[in-house]
C-alpha atoms as a PDB file:
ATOM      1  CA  UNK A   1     180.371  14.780  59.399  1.00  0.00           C
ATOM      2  CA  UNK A   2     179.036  17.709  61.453  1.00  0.00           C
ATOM      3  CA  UNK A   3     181.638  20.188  63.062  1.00  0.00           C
ATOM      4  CA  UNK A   4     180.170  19.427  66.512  1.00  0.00           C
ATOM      5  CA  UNK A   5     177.625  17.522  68.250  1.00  0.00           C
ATOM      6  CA  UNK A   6     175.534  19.514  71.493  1.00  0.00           C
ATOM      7  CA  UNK A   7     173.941  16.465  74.039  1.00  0.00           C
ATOM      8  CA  UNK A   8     173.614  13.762  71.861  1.00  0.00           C
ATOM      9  CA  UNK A   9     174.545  10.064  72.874  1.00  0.00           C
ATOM     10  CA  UNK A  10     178.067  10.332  72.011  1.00  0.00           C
ATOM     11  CA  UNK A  11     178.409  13.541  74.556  1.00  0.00           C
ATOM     12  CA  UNK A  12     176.365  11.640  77.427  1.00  0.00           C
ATOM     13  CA  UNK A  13     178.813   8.718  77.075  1.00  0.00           C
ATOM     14  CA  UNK A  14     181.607  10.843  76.926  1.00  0.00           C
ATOM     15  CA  UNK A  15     180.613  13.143  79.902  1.00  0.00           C
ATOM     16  CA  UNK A  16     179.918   9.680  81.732  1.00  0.00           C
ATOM     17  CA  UNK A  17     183.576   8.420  80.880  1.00  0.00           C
ATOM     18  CA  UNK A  18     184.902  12.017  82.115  1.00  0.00           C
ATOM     19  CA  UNK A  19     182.914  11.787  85.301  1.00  0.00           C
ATOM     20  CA  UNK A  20     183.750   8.414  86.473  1.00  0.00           C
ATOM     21  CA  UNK A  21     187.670   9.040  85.902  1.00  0.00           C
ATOM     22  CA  UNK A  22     188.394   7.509  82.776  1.00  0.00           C
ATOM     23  CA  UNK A  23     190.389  10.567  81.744  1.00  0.00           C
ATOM     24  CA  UNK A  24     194.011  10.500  81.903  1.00  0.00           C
ATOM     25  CA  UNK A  25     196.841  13.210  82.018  1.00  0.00           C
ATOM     26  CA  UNK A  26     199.055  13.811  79.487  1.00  0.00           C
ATOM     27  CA  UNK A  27     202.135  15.729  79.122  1.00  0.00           C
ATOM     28  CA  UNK A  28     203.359  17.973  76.703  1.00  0.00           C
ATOM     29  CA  UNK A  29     206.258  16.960  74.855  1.00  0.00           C
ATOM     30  CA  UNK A  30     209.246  18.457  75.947  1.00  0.00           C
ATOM     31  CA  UNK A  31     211.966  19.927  73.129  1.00  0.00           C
ATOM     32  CA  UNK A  32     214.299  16.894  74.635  1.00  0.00           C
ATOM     33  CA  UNK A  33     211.533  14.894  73.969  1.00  0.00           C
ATOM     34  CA  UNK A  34     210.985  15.658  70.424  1.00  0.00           C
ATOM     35  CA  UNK A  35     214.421  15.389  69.271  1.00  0.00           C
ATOM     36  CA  UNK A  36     214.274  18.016  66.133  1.00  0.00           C
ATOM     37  CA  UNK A  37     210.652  16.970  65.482  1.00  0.00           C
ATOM     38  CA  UNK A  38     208.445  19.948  64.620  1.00  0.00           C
ATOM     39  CA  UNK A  39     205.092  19.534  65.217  1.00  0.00           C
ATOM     40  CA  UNK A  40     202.147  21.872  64.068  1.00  0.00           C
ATOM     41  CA  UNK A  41     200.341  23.488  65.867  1.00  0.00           C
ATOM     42  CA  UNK A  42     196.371  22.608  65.586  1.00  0.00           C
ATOM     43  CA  UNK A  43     197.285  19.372  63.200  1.00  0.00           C
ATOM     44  CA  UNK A  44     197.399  16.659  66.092  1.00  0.00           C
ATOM     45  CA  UNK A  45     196.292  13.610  63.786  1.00  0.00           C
ATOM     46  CA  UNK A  46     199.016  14.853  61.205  1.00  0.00           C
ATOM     47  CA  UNK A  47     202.312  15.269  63.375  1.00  0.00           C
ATOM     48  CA  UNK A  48     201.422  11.876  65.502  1.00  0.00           C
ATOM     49  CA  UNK A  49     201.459   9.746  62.186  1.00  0.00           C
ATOM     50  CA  UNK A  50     204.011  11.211  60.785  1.00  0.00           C
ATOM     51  CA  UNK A  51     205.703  11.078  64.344  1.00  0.00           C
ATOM     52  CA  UNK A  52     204.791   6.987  64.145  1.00  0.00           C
ATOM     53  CA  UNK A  53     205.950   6.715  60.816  1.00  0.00           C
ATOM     54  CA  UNK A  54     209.752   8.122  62.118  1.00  0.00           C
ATOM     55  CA  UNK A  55     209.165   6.192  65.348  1.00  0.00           C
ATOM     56  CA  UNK A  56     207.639   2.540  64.191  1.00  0.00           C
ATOM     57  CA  UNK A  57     207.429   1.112  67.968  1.00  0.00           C
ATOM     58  CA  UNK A  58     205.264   4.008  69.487  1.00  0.00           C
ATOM     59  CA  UNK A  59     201.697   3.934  67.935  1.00  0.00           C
ATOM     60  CA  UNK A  60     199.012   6.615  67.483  1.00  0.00           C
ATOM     61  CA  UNK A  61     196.232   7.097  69.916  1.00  0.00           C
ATOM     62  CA  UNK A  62     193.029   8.881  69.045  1.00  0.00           C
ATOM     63  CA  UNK A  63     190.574  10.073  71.225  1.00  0.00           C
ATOM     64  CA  UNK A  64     189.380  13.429  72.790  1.00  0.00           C
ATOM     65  CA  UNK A  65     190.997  16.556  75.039  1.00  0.00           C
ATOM     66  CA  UNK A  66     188.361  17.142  78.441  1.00  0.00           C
ATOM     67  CA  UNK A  67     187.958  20.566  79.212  1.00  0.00           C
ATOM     68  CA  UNK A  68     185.235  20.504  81.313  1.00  0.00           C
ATOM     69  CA  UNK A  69     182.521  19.356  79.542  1.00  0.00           C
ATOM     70  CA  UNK A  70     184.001  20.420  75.965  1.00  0.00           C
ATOM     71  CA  UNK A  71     185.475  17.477  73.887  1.00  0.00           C
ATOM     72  CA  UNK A  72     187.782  17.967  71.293  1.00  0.00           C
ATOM     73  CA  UNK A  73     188.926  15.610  68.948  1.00  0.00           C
ATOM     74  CA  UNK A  74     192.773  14.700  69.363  1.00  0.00           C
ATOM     75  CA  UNK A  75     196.105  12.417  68.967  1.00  0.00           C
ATOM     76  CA  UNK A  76     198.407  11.388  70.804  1.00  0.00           C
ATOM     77  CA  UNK A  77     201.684   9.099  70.976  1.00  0.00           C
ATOM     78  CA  UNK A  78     201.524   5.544  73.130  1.00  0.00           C
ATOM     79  CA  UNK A  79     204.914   4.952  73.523  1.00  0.00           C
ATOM     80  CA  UNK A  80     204.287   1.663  75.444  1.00  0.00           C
ATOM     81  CA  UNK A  81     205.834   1.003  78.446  1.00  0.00           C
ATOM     82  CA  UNK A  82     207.169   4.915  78.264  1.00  0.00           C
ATOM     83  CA  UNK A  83     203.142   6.039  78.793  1.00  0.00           C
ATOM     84  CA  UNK A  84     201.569   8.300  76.343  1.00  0.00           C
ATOM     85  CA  UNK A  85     202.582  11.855  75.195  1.00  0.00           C
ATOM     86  CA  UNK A  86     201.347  14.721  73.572  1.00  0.00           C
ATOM     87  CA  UNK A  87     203.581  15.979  70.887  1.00  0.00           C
ATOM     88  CA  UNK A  88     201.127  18.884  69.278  1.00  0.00           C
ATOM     89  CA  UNK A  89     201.859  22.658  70.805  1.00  0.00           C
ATOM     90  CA  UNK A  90     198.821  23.681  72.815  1.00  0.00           C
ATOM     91  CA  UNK A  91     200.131  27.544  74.588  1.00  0.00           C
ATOM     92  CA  UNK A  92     199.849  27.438  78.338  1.00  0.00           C
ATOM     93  CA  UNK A  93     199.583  23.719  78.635  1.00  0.00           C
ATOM     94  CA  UNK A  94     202.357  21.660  80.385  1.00  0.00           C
ATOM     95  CA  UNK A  95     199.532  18.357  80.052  1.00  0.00           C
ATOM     96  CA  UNK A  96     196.336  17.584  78.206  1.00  0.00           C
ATOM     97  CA  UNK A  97     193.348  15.724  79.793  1.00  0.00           C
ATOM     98  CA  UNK A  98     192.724  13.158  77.212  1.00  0.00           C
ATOM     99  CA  UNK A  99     189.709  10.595  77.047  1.00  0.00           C
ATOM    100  CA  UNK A 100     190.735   7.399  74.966  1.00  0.00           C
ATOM    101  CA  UNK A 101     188.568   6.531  72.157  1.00  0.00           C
ATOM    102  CA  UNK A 102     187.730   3.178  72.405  1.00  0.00           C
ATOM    103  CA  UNK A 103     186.599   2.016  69.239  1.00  0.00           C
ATOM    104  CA  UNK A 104     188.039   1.425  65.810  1.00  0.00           C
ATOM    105  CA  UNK A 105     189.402   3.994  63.522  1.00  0.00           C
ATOM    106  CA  UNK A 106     186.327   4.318  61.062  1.00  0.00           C
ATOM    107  CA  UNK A 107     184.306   5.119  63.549  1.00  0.00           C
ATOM    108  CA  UNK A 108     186.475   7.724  65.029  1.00  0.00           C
ATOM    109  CA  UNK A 109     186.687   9.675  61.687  1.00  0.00           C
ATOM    110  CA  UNK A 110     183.071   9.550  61.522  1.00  0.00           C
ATOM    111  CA  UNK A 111     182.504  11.819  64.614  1.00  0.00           C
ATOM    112  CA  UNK A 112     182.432  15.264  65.054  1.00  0.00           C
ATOM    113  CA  UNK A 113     185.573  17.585  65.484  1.00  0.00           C
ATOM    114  CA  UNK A 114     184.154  18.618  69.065  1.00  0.00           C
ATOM    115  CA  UNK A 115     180.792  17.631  71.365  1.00  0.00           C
ATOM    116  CA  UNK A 116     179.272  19.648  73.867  1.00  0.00           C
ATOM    117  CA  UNK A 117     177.801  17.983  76.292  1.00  0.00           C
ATOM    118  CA  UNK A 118     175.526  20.035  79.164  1.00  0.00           C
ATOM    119  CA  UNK A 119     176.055  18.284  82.195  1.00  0.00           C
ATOM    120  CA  UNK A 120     172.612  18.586  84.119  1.00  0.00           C
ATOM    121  CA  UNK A 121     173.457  16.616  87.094  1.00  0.00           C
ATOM    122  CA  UNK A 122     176.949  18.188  88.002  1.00  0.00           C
END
């Protein structure tokens, strides 16, 4: 697996996603929220399946944080009908733009950590 991925297909269809408002805002966890869980920083996939494992009815969602038109891979927590949350500590962030992934797990793991994608037709 490479550590990132500049303009090929996968960054087109993500950039497409991004642009035609697929990405969705989600907050930070708040200490209240988290209940005595610590979460580490930069370990997303970690803390949200251990998080699911202590928490059996919310389920982990994988996927990518948009900044711009830099996608990194990340996890978050689907509580159900309580929406989605982001439990990992990212400084100066009160919500993450995440873009679901929207295919199965395996294929996930077999992307990059992050994708690049040059958007020529802003």
């Amino acid at each position: 697996m490479d550590q990132f991925n500049v303009n090929g297909a996968l960054a087109v269809r993500l950039l497409e996603r991004m642009k035609g408002g697929e990405a969705e805002r989600v907050p930070h966890a708040t200490q209240e929220e988290l209940c005595g869980f610590q979460p580490e920083a930069s370990k997303c996939h970690e803390n949200v399946n251990r998080w699911c494992a202590e928490n059996p009815s919310h389920r982990p969602l994988r996927g990518w944080i948009v900044t711009s038109t830099l996608f990194d891979k990340h996890s978050v927590v689907d509580r159900g009908a309580g929406g989605l949350l982001d439990i990992t500590p990212l400084r100066d962030r009160s919500h993450t733009d995440f873009l679901r992934h929207m295919g199965s797990q395996e294929e996930f793991d077999s992307f990059p950590a992050q994708v690049i994608a040059v958007d020529f037709n802003p």
